[in-house]
PDB file of N, CA and C in Angstrom:
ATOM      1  N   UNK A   1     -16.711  -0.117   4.694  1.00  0.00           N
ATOM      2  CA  UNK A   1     -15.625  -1.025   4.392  1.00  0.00           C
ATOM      3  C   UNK A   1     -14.428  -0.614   5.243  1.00  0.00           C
ATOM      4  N   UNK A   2     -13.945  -1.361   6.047  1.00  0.00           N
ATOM      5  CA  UNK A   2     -12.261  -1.061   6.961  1.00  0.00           C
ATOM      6  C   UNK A   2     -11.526  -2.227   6.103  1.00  0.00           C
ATOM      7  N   UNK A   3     -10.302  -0.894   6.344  1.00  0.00           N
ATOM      8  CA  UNK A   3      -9.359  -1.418   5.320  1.00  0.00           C
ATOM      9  C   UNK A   3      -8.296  -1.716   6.488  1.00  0.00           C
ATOM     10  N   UNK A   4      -7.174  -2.364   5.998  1.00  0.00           N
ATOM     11  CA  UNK A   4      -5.994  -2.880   7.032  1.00  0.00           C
ATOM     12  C   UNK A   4      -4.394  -2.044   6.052  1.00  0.00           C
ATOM     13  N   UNK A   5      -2.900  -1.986   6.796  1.00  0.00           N
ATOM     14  CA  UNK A   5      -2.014  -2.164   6.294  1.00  0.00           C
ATOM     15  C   UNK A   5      -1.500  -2.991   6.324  1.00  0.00           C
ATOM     16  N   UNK A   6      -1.046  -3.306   5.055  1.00  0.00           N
ATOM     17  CA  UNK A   6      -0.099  -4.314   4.654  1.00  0.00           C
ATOM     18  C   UNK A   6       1.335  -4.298   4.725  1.00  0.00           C
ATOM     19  N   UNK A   7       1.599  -3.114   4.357  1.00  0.00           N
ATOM     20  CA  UNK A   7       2.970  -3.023   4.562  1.00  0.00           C
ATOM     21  C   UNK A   7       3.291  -1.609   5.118  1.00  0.00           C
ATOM     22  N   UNK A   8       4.272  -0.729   5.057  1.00  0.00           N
ATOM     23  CA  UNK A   8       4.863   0.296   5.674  1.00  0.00           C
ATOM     24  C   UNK A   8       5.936   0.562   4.250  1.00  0.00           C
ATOM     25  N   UNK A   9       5.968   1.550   3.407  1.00  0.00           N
ATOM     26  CA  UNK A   9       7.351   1.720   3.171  1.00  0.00           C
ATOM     27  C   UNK A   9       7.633   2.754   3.004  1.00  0.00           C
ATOM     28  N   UNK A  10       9.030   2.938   2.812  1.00  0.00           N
ATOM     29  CA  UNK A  10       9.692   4.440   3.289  1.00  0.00           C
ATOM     30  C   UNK A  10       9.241   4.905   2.016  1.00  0.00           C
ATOM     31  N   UNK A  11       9.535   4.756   1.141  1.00  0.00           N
ATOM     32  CA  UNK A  11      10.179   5.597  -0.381  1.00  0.00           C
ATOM     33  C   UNK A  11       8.984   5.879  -1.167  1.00  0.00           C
ATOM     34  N   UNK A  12       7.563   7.315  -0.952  1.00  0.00           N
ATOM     35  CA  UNK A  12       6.534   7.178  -1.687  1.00  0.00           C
ATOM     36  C   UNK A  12       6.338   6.539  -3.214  1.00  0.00           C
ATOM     37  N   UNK A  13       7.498   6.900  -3.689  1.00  0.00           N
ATOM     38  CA  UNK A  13       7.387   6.334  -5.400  1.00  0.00           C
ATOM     39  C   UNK A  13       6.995   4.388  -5.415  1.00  0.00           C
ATOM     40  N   UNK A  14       7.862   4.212  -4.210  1.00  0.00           N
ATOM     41  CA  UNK A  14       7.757   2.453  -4.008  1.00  0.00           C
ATOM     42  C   UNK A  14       6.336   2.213  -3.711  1.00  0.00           C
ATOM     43  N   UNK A  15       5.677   2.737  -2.836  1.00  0.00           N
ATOM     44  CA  UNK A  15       4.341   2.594  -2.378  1.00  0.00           C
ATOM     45  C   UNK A  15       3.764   2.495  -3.594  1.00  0.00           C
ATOM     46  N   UNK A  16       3.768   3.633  -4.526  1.00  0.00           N
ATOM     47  CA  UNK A  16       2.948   3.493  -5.735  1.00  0.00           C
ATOM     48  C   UNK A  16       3.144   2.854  -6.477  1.00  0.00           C
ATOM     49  N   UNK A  17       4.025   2.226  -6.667  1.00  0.00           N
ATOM     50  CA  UNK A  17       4.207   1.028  -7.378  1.00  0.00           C
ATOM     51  C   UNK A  17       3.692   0.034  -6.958  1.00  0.00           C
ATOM     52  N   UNK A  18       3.788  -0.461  -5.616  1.00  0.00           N
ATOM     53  CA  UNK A  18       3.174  -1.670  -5.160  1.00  0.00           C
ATOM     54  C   UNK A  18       1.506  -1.351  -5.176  1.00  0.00           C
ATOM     55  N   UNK A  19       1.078  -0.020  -5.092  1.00  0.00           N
ATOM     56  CA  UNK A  19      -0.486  -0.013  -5.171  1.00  0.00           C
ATOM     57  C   UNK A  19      -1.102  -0.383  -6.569  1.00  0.00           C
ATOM     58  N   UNK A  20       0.067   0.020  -7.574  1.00  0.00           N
ATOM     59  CA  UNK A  20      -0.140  -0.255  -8.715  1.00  0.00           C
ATOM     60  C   UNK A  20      -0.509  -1.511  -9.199  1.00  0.00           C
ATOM     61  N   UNK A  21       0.803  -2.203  -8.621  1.00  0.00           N
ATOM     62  CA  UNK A  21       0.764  -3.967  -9.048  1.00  0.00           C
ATOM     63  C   UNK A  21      -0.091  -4.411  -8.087  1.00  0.00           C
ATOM     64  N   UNK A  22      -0.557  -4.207  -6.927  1.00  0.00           N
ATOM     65  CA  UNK A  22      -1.640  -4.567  -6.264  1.00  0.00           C
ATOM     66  C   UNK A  22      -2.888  -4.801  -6.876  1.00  0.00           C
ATOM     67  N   UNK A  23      -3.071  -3.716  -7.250  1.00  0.00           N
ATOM     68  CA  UNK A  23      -4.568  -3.453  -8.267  1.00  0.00           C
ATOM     69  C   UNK A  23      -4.627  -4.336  -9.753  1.00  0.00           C
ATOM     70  N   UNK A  24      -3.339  -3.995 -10.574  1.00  0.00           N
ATOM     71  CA  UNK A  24      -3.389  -4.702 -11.401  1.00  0.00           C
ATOM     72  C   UNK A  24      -3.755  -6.531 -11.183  1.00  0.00           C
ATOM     73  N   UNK A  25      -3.113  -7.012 -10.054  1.00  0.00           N
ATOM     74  CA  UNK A  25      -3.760  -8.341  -9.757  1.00  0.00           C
ATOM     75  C   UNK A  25      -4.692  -8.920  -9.009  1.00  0.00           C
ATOM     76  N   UNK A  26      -5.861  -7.693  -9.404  1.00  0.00           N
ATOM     77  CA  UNK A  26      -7.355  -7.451  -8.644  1.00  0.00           C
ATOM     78  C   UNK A  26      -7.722  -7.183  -7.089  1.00  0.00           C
ATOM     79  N   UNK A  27      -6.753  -6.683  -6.589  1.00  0.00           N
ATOM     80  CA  UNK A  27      -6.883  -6.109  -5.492  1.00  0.00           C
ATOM     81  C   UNK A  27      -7.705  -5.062  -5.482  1.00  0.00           C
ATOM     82  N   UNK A  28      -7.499  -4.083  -4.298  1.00  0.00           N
ATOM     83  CA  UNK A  28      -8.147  -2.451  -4.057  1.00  0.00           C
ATOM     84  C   UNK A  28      -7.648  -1.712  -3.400  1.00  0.00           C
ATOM     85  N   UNK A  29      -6.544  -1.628  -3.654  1.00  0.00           N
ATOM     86  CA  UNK A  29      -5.395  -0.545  -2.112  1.00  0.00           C
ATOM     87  C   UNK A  29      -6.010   0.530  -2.535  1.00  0.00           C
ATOM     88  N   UNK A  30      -6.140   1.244  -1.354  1.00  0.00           N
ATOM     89  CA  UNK A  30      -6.233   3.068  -1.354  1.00  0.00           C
ATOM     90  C   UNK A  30      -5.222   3.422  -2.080  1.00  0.00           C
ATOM     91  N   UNK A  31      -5.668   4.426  -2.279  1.00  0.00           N
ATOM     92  CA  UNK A  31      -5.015   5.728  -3.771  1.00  0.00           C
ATOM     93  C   UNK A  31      -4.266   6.165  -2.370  1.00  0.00           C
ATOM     94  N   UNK A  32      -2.863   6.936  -2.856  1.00  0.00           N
ATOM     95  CA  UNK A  32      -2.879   8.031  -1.681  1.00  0.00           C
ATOM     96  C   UNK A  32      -3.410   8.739  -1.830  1.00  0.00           C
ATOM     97  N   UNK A  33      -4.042   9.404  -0.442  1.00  0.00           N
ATOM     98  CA  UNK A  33      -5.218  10.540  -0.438  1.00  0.00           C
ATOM     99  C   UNK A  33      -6.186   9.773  -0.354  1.00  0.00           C
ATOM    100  N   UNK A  34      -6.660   8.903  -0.715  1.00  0.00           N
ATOM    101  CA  UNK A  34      -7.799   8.140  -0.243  1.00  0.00           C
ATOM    102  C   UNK A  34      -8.319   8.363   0.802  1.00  0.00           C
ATOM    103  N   UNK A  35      -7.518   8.192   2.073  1.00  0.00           N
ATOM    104  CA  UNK A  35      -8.135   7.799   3.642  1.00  0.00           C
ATOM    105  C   UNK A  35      -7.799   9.453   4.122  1.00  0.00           C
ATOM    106  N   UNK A  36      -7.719  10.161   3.901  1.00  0.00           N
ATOM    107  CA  UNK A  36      -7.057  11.809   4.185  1.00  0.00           C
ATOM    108  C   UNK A  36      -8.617  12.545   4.303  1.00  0.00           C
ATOM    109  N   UNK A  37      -8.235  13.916   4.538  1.00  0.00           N
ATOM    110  CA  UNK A  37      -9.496  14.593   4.545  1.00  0.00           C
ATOM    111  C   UNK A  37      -9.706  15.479   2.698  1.00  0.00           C
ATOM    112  N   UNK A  38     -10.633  15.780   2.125  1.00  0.00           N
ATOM    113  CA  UNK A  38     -10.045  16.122   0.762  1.00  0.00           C
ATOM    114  C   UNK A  38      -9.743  17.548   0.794  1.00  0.00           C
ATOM    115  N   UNK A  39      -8.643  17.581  -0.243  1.00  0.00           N
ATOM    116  CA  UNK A  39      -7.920  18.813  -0.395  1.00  0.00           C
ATOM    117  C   UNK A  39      -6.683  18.933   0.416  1.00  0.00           C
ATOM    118  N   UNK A  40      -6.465  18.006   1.466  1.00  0.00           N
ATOM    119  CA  UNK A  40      -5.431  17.956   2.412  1.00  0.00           C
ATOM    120  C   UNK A  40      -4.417  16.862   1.949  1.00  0.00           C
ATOM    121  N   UNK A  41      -3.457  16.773   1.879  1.00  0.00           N
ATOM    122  CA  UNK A  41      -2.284  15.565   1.201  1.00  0.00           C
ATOM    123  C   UNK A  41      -2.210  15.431   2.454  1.00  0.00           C
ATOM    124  N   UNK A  42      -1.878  13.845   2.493  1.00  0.00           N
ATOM    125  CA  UNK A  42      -2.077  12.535   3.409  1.00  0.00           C
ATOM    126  C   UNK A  42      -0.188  13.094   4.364  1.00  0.00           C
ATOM    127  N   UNK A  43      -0.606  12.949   5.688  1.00  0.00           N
ATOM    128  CA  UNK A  43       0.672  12.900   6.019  1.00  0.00           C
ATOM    129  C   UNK A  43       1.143  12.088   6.712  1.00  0.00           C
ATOM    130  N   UNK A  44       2.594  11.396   6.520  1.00  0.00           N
ATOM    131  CA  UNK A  44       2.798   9.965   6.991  1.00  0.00           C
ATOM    132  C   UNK A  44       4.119  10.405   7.639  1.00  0.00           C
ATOM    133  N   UNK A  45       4.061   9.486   9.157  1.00  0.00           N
ATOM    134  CA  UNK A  45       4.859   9.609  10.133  1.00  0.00           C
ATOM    135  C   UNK A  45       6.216   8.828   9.414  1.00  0.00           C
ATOM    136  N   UNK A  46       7.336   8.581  10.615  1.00  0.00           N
ATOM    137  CA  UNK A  46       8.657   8.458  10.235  1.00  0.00           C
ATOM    138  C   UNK A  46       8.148   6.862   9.523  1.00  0.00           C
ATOM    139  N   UNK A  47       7.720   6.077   9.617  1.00  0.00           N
ATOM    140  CA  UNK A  47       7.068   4.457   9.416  1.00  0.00           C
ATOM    141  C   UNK A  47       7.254   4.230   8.068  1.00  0.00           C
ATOM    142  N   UNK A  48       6.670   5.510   7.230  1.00  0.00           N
ATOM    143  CA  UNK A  48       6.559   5.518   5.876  1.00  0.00           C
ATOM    144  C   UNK A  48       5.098   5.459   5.365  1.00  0.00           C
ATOM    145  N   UNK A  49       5.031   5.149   4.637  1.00  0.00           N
ATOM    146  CA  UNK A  49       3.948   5.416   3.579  1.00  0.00           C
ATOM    147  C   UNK A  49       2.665   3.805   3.797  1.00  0.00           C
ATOM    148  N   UNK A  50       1.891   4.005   4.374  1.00  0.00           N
ATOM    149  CA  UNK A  50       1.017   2.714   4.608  1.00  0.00           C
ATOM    150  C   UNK A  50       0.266   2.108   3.241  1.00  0.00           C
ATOM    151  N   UNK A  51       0.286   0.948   2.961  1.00  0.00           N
ATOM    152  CA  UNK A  51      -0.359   0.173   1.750  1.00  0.00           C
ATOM    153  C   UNK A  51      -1.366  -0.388   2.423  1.00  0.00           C
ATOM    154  N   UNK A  52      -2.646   0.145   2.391  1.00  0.00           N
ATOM    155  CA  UNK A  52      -3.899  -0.065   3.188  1.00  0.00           C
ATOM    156  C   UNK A  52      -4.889  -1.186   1.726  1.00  0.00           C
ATOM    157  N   UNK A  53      -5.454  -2.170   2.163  1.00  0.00           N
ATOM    158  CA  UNK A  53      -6.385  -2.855   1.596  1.00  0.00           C
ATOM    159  C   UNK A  53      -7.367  -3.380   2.478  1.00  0.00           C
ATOM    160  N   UNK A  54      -8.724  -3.735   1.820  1.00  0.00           N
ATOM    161  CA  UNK A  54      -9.805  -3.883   2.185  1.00  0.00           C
ATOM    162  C   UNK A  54      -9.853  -5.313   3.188  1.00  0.00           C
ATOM    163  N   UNK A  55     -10.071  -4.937   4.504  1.00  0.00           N
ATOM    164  CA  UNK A  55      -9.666  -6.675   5.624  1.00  0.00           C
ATOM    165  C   UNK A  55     -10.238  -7.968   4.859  1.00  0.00           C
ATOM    166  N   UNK A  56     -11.302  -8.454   3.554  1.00  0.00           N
ATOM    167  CA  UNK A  56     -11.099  -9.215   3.505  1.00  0.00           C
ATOM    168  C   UNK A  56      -9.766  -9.694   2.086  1.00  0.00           C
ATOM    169  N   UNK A  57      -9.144  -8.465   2.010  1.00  0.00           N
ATOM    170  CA  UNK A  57      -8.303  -9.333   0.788  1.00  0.00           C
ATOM    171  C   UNK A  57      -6.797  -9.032   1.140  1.00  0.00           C
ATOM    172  N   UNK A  58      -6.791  -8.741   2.418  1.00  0.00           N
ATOM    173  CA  UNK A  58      -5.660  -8.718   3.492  1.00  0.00           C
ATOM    174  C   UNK A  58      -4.470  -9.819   3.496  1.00  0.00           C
ATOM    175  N   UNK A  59      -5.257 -10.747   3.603  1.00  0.00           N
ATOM    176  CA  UNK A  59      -3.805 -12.139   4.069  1.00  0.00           C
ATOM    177  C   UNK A  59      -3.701 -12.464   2.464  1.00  0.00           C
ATOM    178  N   UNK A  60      -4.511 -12.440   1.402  1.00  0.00           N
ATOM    179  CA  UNK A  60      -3.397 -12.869   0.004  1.00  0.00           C
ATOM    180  C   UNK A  60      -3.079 -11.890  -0.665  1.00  0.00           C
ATOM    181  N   UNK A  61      -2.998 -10.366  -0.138  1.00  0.00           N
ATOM    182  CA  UNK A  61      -2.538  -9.216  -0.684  1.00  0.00           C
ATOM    183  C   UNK A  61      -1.563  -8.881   0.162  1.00  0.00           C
ATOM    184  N   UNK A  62      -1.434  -9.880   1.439  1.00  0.00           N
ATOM    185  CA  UNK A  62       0.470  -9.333   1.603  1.00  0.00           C
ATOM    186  C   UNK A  62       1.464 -10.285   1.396  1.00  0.00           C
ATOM    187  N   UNK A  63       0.835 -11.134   1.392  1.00  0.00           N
ATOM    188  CA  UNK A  63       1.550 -12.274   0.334  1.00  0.00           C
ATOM    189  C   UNK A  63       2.011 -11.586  -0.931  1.00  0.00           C
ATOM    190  N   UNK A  64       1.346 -11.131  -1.954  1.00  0.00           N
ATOM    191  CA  UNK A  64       2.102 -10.214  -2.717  1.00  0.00           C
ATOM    192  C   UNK A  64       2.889  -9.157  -2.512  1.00  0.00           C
ATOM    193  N   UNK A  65       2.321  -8.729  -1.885  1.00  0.00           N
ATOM    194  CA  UNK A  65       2.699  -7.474  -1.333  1.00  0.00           C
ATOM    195  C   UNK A  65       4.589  -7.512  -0.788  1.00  0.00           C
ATOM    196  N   UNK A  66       4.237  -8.668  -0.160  1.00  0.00           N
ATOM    197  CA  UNK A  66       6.167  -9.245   0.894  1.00  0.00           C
ATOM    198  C   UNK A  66       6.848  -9.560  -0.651  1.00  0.00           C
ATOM    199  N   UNK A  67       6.483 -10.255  -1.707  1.00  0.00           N
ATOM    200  CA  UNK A  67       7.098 -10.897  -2.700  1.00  0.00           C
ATOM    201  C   UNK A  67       7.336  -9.781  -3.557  1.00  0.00           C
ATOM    202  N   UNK A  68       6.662  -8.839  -3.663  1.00  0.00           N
ATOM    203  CA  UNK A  68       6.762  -7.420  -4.831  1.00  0.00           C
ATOM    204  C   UNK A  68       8.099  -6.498  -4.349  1.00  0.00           C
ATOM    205  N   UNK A  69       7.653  -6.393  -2.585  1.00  0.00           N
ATOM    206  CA  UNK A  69       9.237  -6.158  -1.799  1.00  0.00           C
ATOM    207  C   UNK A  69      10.516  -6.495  -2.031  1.00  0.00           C
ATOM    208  N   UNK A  70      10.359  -7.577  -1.849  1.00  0.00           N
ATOM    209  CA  UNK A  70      11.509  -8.341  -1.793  1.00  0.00           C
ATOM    210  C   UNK A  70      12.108  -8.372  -2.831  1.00  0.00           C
ATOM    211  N   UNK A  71      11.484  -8.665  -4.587  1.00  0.00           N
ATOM    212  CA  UNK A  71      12.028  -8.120  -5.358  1.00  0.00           C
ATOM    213  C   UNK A  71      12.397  -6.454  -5.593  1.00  0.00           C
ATOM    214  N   UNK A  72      11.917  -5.398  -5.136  1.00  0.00           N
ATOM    215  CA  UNK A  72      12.199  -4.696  -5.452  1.00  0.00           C
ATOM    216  C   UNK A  72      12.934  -3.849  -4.412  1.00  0.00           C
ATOM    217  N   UNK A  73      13.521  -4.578  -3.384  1.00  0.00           N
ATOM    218  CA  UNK A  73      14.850  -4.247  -2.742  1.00  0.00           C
ATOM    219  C   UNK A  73      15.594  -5.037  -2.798  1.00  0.00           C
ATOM    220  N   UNK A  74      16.021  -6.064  -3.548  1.00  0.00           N
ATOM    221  CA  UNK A  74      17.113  -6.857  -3.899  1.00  0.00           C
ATOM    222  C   UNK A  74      18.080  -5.760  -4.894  1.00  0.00           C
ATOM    223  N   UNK A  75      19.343  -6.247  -4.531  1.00  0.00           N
ATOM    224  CA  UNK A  75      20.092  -5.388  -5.146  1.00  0.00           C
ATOM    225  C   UNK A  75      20.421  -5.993  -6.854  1.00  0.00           C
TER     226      UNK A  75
END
């Protein structure tokens, strides 16, 4: 199975949230640590934190994905 990113974000706690609500509306994002080697914590360049899902549930999981954003950087 190849998975794609959806989004990029800085702030790990945010990532997990969106993997959260991802899943909850039947998605499959990687766990962090998922795609890593085991025993090794995942390390993510200046970009931020990648929200990886499976290529076919790609284009209506960043559709959520942009809308979960957007609310949750609105001030």
């Amino acid at each position: 199975m190849t998975f794609q990113t959806i989004a990029q974000v800085e702030d790990p706690s945010m990532a997990r949230v969106l993997v959260v609500a991802l899943r909850a509306h039947g998605f499959h994002p990687l766990e962090g640590g998922d795609g890593g080697l085991p025993g090794v914590p995942a390390v993510f360049g200046d970009k931020g934190v990648p929200v990886q899902v499976p290529d076919e549930e790609a284009e209506d999981a960043t559709v959520l994905a942009n809308e979960l954003l957007k609310e949750m950087l609105a001030p």
